[in-house]
C-alpha atoms as a PDB file:
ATOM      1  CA  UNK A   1     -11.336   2.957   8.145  1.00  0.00           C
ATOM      2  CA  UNK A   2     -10.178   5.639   5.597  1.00  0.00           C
ATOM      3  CA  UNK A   3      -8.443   7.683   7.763  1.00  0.00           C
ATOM      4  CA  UNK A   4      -6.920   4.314   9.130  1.00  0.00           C
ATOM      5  CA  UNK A   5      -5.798   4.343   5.387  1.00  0.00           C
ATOM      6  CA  UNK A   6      -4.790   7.382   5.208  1.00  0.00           C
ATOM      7  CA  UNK A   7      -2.736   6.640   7.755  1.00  0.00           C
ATOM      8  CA  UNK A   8      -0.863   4.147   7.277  1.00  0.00           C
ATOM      9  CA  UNK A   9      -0.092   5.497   3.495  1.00  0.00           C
ATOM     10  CA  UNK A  10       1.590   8.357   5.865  1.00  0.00           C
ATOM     11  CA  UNK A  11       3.645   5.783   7.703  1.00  0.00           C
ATOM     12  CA  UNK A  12       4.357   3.681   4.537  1.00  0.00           C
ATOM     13  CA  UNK A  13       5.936   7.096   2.823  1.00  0.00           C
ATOM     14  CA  UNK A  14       8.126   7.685   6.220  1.00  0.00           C
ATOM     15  CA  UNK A  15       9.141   4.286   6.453  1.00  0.00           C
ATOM     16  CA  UNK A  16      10.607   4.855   2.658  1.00  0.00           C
ATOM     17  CA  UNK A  17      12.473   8.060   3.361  1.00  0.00           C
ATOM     18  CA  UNK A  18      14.057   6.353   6.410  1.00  0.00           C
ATOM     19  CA  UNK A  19      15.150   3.451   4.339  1.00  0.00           C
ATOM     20  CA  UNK A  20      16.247   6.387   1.526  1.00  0.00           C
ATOM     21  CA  UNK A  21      18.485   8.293   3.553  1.00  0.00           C
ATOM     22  CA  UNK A  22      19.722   5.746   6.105  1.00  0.00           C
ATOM     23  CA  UNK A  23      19.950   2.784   3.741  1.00  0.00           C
ATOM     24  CA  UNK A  24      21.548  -0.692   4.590  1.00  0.00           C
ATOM     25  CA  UNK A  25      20.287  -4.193   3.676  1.00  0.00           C
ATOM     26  CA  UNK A  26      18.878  -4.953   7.512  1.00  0.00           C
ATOM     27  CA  UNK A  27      17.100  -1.607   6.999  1.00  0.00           C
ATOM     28  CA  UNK A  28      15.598  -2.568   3.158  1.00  0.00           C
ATOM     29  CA  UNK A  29      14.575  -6.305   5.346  1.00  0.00           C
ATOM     30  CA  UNK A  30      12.568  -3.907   8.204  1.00  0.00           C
ATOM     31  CA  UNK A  31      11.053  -1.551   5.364  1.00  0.00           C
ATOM     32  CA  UNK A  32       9.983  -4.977   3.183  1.00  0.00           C
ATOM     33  CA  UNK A  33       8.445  -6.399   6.446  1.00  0.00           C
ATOM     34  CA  UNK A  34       6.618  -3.214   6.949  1.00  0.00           C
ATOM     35  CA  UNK A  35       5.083  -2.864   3.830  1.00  0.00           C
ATOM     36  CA  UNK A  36       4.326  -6.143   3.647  1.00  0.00           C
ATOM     37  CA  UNK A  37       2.500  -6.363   7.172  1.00  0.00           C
ATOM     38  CA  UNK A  38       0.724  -3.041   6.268  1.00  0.00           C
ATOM     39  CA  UNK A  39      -0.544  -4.726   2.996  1.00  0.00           C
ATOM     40  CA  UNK A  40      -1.968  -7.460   4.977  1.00  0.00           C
ATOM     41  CA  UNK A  41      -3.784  -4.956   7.105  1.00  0.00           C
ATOM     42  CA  UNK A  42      -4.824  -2.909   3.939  1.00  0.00           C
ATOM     43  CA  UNK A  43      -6.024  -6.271   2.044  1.00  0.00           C
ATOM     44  CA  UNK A  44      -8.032  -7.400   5.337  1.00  0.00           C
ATOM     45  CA  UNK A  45      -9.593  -3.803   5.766  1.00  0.00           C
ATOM     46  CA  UNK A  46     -10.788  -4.196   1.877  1.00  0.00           C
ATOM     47  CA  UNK A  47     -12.757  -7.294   2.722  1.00  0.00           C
ATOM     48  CA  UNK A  48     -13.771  -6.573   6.058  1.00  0.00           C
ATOM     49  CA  UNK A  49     -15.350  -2.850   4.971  1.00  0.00           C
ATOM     50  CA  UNK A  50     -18.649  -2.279   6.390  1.00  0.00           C
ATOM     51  CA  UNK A  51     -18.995   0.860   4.835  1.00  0.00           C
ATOM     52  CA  UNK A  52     -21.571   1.103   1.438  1.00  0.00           C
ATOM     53  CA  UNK A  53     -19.212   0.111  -1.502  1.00  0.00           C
ATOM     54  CA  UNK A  54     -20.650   1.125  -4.663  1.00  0.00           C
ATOM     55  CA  UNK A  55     -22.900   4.212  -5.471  1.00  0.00           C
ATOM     56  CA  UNK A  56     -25.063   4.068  -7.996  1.00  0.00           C
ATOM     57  CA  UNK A  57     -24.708   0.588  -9.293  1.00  0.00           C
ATOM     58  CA  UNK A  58     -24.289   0.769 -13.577  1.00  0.00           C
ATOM     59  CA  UNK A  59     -23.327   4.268 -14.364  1.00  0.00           C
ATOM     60  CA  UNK A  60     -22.301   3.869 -18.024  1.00  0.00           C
ATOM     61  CA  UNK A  61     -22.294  -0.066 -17.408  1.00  0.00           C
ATOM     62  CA  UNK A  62     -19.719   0.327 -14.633  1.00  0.00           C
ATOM     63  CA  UNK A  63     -19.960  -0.027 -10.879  1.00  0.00           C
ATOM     64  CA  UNK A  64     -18.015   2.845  -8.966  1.00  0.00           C
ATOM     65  CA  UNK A  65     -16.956   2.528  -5.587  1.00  0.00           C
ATOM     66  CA  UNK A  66     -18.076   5.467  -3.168  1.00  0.00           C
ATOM     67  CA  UNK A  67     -14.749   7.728  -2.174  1.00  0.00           C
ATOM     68  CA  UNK A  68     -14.297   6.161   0.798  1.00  0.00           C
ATOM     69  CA  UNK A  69     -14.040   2.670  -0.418  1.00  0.00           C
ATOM     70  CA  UNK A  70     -11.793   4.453  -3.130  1.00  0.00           C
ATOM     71  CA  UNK A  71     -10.034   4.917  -0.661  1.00  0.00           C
ATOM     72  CA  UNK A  72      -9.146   2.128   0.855  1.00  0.00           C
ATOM     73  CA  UNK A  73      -8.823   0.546  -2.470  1.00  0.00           C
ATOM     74  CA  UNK A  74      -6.605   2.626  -3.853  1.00  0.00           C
ATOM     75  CA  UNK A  75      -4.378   2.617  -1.058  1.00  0.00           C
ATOM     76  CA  UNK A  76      -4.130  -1.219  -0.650  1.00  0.00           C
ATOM     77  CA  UNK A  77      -3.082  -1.160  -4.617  1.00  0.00           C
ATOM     78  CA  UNK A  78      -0.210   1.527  -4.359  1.00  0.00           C
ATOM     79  CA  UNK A  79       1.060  -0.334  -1.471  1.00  0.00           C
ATOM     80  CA  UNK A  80       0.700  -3.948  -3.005  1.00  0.00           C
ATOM     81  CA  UNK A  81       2.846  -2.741  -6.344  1.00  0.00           C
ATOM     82  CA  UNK A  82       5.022  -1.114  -3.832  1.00  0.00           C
ATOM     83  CA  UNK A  83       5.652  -4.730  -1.235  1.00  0.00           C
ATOM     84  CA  UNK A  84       6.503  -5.853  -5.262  1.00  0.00           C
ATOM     85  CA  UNK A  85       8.950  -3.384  -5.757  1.00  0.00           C
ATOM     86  CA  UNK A  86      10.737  -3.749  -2.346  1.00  0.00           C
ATOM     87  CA  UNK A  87      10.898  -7.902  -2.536  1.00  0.00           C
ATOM     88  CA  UNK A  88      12.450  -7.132  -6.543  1.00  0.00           C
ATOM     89  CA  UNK A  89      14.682  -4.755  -4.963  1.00  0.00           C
ATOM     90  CA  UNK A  90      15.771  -6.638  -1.737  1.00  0.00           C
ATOM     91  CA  UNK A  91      16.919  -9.569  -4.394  1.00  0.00           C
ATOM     92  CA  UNK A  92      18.487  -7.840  -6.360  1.00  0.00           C
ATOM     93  CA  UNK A  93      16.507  -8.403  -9.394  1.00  0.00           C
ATOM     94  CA  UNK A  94      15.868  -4.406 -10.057  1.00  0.00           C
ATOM     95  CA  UNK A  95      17.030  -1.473  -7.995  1.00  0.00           C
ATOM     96  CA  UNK A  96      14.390   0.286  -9.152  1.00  0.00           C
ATOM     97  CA  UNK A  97      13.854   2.009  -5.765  1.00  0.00           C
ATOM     98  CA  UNK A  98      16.996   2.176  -3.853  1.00  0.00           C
ATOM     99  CA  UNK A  99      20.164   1.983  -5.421  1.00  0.00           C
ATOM    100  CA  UNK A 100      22.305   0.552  -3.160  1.00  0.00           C
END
């Protein structure tokens, strides 16, 4: 499941330079669907992880997810504040990632 991840992080960063360089509102619509799809997948691979989660439950009062559930974690957060981004963008409210 973390190289799954891994992954689709890979695909989510080419699907952005396509929409960079070869920018048009149908192409921002495709890159918003797949980031949002991939999200989906990301958010049901969180809850669906088999894997241990936590190691050594209350180091320093905190719980601290092994690295592979870091992983996966991490990567469905960068790509949740990133769907966020593109649906701001695709309105119009904030061209904070393509100016177009």
């Amino acid at each position: 499941m973390t190289l799954f991840a891994l992954l689709l992080d890979v695909i989510c960063l080419g699907g952005y330079y396509f929409q960079l360089y070869s920018g048009g509102p149908i192409i921002y619509l495709l890159g918003l669907f797949l980031q949002a799809i991939i999200t989906i997948v990301l958010l049901w691979m969180t809850l669906t992880y088999k894997g241990k989660r936590y190691r050594n439950p209350w180091l320093f009062g905190w719980f601290s997810a092994t690295i592979r559930f870091g992983i996966v974690l991490m990567s469905l957060g960068v790509n949740a504040v990133m769907t966020f981004m593109y649906v701001v963008n695709y309105f119009g409210i904030n061209d904070l990632i393509f100016n177009h």
